[in-house]
N, C-alpha and C. Protein backbone atom coordinates (compact mmCIF):
# COMPACT_ATOMS: atom_id res chain seq x y z
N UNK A 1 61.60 41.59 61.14
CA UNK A 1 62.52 40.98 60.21
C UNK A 1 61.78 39.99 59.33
N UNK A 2 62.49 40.07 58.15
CA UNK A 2 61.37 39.29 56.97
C UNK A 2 62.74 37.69 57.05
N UNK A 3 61.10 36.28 57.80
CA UNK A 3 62.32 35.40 57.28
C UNK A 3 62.30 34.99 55.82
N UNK A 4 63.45 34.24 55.52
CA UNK A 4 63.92 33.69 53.73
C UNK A 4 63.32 32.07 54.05
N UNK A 5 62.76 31.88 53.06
CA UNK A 5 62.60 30.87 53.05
C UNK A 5 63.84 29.56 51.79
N UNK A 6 63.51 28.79 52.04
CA UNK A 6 64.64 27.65 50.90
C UNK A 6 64.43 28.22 49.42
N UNK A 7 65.02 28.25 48.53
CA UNK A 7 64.68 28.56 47.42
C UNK A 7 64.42 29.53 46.92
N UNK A 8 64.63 30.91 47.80
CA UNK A 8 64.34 32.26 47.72
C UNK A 8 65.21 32.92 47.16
N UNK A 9 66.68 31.81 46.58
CA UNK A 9 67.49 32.85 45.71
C UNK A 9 68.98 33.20 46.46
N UNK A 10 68.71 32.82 47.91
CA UNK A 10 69.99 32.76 48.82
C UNK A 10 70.86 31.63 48.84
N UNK A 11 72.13 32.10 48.88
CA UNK A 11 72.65 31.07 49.03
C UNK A 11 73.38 30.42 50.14
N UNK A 12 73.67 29.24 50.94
CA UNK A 12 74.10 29.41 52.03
C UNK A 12 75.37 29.60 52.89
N UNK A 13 76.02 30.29 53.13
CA UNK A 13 77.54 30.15 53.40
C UNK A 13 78.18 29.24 53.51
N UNK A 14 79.79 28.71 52.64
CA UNK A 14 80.15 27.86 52.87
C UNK A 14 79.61 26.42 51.84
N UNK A 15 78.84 26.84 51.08
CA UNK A 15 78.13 25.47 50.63
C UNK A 15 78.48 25.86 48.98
N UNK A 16 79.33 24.96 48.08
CA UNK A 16 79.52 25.46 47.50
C UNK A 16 78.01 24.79 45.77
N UNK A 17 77.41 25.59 45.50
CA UNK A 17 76.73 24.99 44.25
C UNK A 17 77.24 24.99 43.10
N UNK A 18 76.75 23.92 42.03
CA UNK A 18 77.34 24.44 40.88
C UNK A 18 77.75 25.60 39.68
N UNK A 19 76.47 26.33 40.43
CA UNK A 19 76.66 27.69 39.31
C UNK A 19 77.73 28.91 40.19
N UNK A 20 77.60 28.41 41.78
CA UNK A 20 79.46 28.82 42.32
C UNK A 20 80.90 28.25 41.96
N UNK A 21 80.72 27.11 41.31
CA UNK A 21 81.94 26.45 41.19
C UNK A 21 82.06 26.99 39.81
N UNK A 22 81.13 26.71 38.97
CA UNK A 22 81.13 27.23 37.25
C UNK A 22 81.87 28.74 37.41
N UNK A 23 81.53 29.79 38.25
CA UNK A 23 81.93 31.24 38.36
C UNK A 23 83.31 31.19 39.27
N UNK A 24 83.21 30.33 40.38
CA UNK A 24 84.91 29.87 40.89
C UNK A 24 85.66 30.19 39.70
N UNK A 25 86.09 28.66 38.29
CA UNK A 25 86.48 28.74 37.51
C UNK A 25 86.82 29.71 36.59
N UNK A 26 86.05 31.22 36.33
CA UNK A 26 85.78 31.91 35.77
C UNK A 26 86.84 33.24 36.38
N UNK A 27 86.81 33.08 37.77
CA UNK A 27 87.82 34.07 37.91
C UNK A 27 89.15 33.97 37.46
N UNK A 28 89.31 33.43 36.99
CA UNK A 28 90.76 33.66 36.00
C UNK A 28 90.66 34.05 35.28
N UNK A 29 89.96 33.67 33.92
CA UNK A 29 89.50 35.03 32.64
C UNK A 29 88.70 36.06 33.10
N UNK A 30 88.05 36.33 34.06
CA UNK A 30 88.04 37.63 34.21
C UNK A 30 88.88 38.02 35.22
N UNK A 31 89.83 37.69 35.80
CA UNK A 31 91.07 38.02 36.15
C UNK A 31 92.29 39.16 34.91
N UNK A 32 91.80 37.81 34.39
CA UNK A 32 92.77 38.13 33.03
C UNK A 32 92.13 39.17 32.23
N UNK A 33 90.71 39.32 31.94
CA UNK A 33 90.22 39.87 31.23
C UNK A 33 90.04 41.19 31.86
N UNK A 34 90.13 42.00 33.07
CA UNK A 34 89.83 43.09 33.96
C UNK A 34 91.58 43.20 33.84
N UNK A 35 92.62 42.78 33.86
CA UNK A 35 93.87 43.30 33.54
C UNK A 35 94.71 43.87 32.89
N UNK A 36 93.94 42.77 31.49
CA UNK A 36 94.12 43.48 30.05
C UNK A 36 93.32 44.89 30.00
N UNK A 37 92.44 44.51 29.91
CA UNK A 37 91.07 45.95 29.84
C UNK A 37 91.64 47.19 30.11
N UNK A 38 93.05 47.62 31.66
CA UNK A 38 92.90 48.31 31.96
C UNK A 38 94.36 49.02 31.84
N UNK A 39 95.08 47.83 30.80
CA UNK A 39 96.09 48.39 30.04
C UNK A 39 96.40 48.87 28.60
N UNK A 40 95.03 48.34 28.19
CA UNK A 40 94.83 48.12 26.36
C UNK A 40 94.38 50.10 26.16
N UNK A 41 94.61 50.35 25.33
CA UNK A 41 93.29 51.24 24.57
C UNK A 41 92.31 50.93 23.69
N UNK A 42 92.35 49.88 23.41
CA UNK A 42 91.36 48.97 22.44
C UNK A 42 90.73 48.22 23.16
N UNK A 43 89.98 48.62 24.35
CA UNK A 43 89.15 48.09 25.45
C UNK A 43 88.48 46.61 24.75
N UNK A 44 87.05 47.38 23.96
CA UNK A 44 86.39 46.39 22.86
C UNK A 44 87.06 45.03 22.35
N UNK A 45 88.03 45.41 22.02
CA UNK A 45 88.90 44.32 21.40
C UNK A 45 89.74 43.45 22.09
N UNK A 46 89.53 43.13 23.68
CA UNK A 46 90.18 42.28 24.70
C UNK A 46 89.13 41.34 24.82
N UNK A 47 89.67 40.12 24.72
CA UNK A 47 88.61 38.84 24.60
C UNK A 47 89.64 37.68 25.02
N UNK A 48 89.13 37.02 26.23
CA UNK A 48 89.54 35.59 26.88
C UNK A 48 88.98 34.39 25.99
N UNK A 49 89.83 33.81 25.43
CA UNK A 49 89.26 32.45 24.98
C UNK A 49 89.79 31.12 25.94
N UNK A 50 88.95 30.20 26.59
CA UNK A 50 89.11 28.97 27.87
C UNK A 50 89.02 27.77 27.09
N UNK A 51 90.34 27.43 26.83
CA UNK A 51 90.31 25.89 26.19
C UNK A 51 90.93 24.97 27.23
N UNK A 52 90.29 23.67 27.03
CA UNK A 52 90.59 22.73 27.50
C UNK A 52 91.27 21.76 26.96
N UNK A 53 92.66 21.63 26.96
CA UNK A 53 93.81 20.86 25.99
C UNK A 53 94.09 19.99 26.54
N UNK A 54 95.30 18.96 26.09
CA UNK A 54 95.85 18.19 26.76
C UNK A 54 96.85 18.48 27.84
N UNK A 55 97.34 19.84 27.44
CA UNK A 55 98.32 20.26 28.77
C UNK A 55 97.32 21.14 29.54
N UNK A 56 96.49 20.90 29.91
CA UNK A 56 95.28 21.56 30.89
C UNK A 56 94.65 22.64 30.14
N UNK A 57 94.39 23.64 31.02
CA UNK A 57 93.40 24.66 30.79
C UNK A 57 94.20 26.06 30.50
N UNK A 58 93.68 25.97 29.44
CA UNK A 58 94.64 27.55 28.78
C UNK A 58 93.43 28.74 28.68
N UNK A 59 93.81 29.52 29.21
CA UNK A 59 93.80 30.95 29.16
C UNK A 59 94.03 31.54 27.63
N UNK A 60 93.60 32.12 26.70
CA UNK A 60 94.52 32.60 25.75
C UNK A 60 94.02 34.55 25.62
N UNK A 61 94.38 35.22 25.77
CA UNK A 61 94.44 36.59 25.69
C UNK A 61 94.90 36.91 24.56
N UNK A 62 93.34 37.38 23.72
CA UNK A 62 93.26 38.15 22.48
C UNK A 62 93.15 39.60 22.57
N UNK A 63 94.07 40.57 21.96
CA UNK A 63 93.50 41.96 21.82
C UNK A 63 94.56 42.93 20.61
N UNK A 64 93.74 44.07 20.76
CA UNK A 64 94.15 44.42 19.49
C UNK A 64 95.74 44.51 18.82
N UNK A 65 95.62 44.35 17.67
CA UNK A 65 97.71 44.40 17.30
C UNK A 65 98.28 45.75 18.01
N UNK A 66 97.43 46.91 17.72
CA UNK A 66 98.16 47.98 18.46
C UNK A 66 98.26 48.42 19.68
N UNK A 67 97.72 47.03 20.62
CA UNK A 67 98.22 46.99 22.31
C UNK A 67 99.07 45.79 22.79
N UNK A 68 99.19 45.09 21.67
CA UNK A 68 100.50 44.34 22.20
C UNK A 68 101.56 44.39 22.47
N UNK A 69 102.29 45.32 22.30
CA UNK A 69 103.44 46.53 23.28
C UNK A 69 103.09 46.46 24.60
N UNK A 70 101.63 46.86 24.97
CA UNK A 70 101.23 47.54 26.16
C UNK A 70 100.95 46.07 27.08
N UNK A 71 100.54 44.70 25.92
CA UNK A 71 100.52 43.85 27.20
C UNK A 71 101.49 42.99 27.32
N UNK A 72 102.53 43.15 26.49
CA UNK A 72 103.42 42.57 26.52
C UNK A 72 104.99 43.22 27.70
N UNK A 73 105.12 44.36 27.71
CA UNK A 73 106.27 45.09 28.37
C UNK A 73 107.31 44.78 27.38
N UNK A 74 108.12 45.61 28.12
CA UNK A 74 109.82 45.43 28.05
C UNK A 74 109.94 44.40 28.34
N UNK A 75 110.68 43.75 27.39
CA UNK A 75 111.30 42.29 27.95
C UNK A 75 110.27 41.79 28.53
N UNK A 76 109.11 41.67 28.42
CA UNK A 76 108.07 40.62 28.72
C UNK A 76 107.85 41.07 30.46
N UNK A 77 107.61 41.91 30.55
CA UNK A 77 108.04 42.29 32.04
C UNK A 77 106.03 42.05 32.66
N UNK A 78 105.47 43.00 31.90
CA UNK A 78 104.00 43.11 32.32
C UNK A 78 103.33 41.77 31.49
N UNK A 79 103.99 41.28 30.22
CA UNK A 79 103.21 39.36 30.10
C UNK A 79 103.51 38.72 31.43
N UNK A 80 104.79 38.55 31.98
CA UNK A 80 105.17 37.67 32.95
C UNK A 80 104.36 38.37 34.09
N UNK A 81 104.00 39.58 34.58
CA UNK A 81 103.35 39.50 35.56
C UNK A 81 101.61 39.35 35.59
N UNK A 82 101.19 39.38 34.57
CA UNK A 82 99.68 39.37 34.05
C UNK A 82 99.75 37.78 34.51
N UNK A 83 100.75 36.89 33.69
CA UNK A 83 100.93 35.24 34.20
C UNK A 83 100.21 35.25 35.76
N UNK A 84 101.52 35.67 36.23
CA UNK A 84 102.18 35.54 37.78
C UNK A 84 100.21 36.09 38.97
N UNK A 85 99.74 37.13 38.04
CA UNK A 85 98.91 37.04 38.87
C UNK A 85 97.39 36.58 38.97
N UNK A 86 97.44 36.28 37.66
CA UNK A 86 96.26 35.33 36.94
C UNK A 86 96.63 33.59 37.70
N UNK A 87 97.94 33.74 38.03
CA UNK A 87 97.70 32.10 38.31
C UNK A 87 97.83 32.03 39.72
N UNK A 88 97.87 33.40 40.36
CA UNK A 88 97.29 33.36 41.50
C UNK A 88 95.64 32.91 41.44
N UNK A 89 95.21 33.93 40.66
CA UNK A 89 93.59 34.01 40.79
C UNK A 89 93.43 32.53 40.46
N UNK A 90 93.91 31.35 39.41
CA UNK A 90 93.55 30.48 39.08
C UNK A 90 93.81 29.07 40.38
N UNK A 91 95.21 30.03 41.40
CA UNK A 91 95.29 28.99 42.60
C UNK A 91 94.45 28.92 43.54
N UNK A 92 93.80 29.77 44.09
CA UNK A 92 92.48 30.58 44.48
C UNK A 92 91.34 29.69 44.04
N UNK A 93 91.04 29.58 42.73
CA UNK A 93 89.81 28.85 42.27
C UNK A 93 89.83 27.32 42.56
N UNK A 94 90.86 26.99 42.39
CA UNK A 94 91.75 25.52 42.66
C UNK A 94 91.87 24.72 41.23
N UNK A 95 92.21 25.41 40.43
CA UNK A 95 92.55 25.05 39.22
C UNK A 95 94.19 24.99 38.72
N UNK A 96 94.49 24.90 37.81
CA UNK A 96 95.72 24.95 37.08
C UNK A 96 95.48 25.32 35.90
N UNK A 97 96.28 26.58 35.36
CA UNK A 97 95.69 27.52 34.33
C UNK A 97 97.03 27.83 33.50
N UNK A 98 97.02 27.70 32.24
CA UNK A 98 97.98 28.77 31.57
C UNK A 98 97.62 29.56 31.24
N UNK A 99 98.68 30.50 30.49
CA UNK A 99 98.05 31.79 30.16
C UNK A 99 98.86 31.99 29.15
N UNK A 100 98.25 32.16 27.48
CA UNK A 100 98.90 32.62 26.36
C UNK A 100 98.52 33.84 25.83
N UNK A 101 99.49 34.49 25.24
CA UNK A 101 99.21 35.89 24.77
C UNK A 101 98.87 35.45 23.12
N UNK A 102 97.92 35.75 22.23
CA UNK A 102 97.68 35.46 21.14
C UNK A 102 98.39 36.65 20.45
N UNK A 103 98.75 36.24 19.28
CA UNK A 103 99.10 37.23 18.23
C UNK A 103 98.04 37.87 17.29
């Protein structure tokens, strides 16, 4: 067995570093962004923008005009659940996240 030494690129269980916490954060737009992706037909054209406002941390979901039907639903049925499970992923990270659909 080959041992690892410190600094070899491993990381250790349980210990969290900054470039884990930076990618923690991150699973929400790509939460968001792997959801959209796989409802759009305008793949290319799905883009997460992460602002930091005064009412916290917004999410905003850009994509093309001719899939906003597709991420929107009936009666907002598939926006409200794209929400519902993105702010899972964002409870998970330990954040507080909105999530806007851009026009």
């Amino acid at each position: 067995m080959a041992e690892t030494q410190a600094g070899d690129g491993e990381e250790t269980p349980g210990v969290e570093t900054p470039a884990a916490a930076s990618s923690e954060s991150d699973l929400v737009g790509d939460t968001l962004g792997y959801l959209a992706r796989s409802l759009v037909a305008n793949v290319d054209d799905v883009r997460v923008e992460r602002l930091q406002t005064e009412r916290g941390l917004v999410y905003r979901l850009h994509v093309n005009a001719e899939d906003m039907g597709r991420v929107i639903g009936r009666s907002g049925r598939i926006a409200r659940a794209l929400r519902q499970v993105t702010r899972a992923a964002a409870a998970r990270a330990g954040v507080h996240a909105i999530i806007e659909i851009a026009d």
